[in-house]
Protein backbone atom coordinates (compact mmCIF):
# COMPACT_ATOMS: atom_id res chain seq x y z
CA UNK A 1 16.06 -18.33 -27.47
CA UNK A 2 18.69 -20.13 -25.43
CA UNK A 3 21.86 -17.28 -26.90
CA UNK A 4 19.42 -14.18 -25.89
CA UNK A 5 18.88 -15.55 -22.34
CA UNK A 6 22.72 -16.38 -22.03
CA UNK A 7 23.30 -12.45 -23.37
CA UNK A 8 21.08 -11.18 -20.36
CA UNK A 9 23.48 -9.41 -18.00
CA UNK A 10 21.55 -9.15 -14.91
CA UNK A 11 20.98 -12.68 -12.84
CA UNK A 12 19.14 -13.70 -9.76
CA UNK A 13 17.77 -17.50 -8.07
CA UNK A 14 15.34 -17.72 -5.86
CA UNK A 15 14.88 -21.49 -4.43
CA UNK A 16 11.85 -22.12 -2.39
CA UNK A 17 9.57 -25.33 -0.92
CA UNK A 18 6.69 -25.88 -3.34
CA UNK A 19 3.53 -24.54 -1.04
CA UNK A 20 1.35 -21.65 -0.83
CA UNK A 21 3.75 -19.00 0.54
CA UNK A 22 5.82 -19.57 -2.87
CA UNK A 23 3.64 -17.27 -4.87
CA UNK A 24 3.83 -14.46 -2.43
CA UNK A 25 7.17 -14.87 -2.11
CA UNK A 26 7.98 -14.83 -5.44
CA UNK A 27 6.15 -11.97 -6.11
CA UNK A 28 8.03 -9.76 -3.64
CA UNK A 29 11.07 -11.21 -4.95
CA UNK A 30 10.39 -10.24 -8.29
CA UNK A 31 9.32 -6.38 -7.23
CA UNK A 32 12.63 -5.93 -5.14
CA UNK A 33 15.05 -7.39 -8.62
CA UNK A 34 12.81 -5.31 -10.63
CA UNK A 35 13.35 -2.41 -8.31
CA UNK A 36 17.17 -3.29 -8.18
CA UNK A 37 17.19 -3.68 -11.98
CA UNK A 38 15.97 0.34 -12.48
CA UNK A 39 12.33 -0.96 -14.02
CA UNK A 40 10.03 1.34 -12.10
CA UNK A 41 6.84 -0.53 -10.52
CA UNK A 42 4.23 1.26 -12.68
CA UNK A 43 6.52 -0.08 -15.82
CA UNK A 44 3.50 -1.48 -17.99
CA UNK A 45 4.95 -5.10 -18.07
CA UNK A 46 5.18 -5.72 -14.35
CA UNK A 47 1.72 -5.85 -13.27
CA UNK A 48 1.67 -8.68 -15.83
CA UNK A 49 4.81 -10.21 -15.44
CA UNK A 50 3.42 -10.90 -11.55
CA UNK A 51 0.25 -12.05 -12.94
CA UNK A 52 2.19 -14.50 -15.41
CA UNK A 53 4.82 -15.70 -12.52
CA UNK A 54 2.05 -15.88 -10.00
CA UNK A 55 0.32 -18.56 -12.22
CA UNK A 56 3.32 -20.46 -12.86
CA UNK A 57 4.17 -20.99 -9.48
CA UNK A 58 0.91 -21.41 -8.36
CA UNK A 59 0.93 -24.36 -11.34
CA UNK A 60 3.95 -25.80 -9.44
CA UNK A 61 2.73 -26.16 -6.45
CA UNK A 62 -0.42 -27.54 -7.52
CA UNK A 63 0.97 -30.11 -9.70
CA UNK A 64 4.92 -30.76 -9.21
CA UNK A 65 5.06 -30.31 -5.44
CA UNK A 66 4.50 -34.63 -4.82
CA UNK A 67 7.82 -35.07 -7.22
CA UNK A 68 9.27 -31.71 -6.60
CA UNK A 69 9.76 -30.58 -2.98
CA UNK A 70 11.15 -26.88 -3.86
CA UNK A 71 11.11 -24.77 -7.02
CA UNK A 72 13.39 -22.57 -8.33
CA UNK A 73 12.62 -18.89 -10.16
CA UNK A 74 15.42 -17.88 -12.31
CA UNK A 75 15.57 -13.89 -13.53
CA UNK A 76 17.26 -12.47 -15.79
CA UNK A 77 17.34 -9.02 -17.66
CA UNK A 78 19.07 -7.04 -20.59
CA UNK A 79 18.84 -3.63 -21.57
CA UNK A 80 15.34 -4.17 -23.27
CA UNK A 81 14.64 -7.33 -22.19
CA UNK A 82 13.23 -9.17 -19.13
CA UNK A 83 12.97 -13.04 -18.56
CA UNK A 84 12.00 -15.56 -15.99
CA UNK A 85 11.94 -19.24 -15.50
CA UNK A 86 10.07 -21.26 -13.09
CA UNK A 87 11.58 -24.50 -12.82
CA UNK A 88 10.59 -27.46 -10.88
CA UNK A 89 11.54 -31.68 -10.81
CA UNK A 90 8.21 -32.86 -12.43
CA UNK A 91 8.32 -34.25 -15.65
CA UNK A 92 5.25 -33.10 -17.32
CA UNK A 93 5.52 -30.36 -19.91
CA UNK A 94 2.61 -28.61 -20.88
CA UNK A 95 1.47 -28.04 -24.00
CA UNK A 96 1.86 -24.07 -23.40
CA UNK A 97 0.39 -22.80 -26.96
CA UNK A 98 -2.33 -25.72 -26.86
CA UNK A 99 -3.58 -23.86 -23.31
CA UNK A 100 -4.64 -20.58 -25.31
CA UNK A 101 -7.25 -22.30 -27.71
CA UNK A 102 -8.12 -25.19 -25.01
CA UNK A 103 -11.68 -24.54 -23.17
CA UNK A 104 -9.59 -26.25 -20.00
CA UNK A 105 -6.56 -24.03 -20.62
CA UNK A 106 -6.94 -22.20 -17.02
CA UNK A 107 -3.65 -20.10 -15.38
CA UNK A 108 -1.39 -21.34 -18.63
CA UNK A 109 -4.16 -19.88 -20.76
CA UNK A 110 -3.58 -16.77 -18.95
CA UNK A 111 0.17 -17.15 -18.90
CA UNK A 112 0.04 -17.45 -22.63
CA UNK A 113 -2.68 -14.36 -23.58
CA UNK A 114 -0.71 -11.87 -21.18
CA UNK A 115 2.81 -13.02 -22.52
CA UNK A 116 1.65 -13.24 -26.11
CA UNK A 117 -0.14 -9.56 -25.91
CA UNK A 118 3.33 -8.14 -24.63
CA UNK A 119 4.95 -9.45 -27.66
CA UNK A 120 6.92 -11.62 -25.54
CA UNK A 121 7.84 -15.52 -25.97
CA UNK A 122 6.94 -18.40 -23.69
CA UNK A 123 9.00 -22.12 -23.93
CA UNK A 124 9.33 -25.08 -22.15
CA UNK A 125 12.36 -26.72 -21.49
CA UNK A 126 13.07 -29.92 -20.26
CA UNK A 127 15.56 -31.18 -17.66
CA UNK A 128 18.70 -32.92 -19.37
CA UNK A 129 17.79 -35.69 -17.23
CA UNK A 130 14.00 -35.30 -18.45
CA UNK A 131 12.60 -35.51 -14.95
CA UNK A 132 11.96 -31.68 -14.45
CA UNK A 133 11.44 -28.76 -16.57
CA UNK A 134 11.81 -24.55 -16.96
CA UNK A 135 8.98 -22.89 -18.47
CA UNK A 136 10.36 -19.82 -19.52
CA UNK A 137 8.96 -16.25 -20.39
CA UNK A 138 10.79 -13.79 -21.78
CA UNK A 139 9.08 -9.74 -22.40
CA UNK A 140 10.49 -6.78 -24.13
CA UNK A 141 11.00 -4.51 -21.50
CA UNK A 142 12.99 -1.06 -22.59
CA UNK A 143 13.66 0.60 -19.26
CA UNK A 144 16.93 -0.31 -17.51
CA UNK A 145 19.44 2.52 -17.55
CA UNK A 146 22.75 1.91 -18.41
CA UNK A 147 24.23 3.14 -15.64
CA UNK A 148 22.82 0.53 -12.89
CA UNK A 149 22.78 -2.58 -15.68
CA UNK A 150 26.24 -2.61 -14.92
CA UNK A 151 26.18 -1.71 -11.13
CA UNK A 152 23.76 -4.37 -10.54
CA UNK A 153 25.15 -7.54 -12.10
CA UNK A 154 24.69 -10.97 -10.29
């Protein structure tokens, strides 16, 4: 997992405070890179992709914002391949394959059925310092032309 993400051509951070206007935020964000990136808005993984990102910053906010003042959404895409991170200074790392079968499992249960019916991955990763954590979700997403993978490197 970590060698494909490092392959991924195409970067972009976004750092914001951990409150409500995050989500939006975010969401806009990831429509413009998208945009940027060539993957048209009626591609059939964005709508879900938003849906998925909306949840995990919405989790962040919710739950890391007392430890974690700001959160940071990491992008990053190949040429059939698009992945995101949201990262934040909490410590906790949820069980993310536990939240499918769990009766509690709420927006990571959601994060995990949309990600999971893409055929796309979903990890965890802690902090070197083990006070914060990525979770990161990665789709199969076959719609970048050539031409502006290169034009549009970060």
């Amino acid at each position: 997992m970590s060698d494909q993400l490092e392959v991924l051509p195409l970067r972009h951070v976004l750092t914001l405070p951990a409150m409500g206007s995050a989500v939006r935020i975010a969401r806009e964000t990831t429509e413009q890179v998208l945009t940027e990136w060539g993957v048209s808005r009626r591609h059939p993984v964005v709508d879900p992709a938003l849906l998925i990102l909306s949840e995990l910053v919405t989790n962040s906010v919710r739950h890391a914002a007392a430890l974690s003042p700001s959160l940071t959404v990491i992008y990053a895409a190949g040429p059939d391949t698009f992945a995101f991170a949201v990262h934040d200074r909490h410590p906790h790392r949820p069980e993310l394959f536990s939240a499918v079968t769990e009766a509690s499992g709420g927006g990571l249960r959601t994060v995990m059925e949309l990600t999971l019916g893409l055929g796309g991955t979903a990890v965890v990763r802690a902090d070197a310092d083990g006070k914060g954590k990525s979770i990161w979700i990665t789709l199969p997403c076959e719609s970048l032309p050539r031409e502006r993978r290169n034009h549009h490197e970060r």
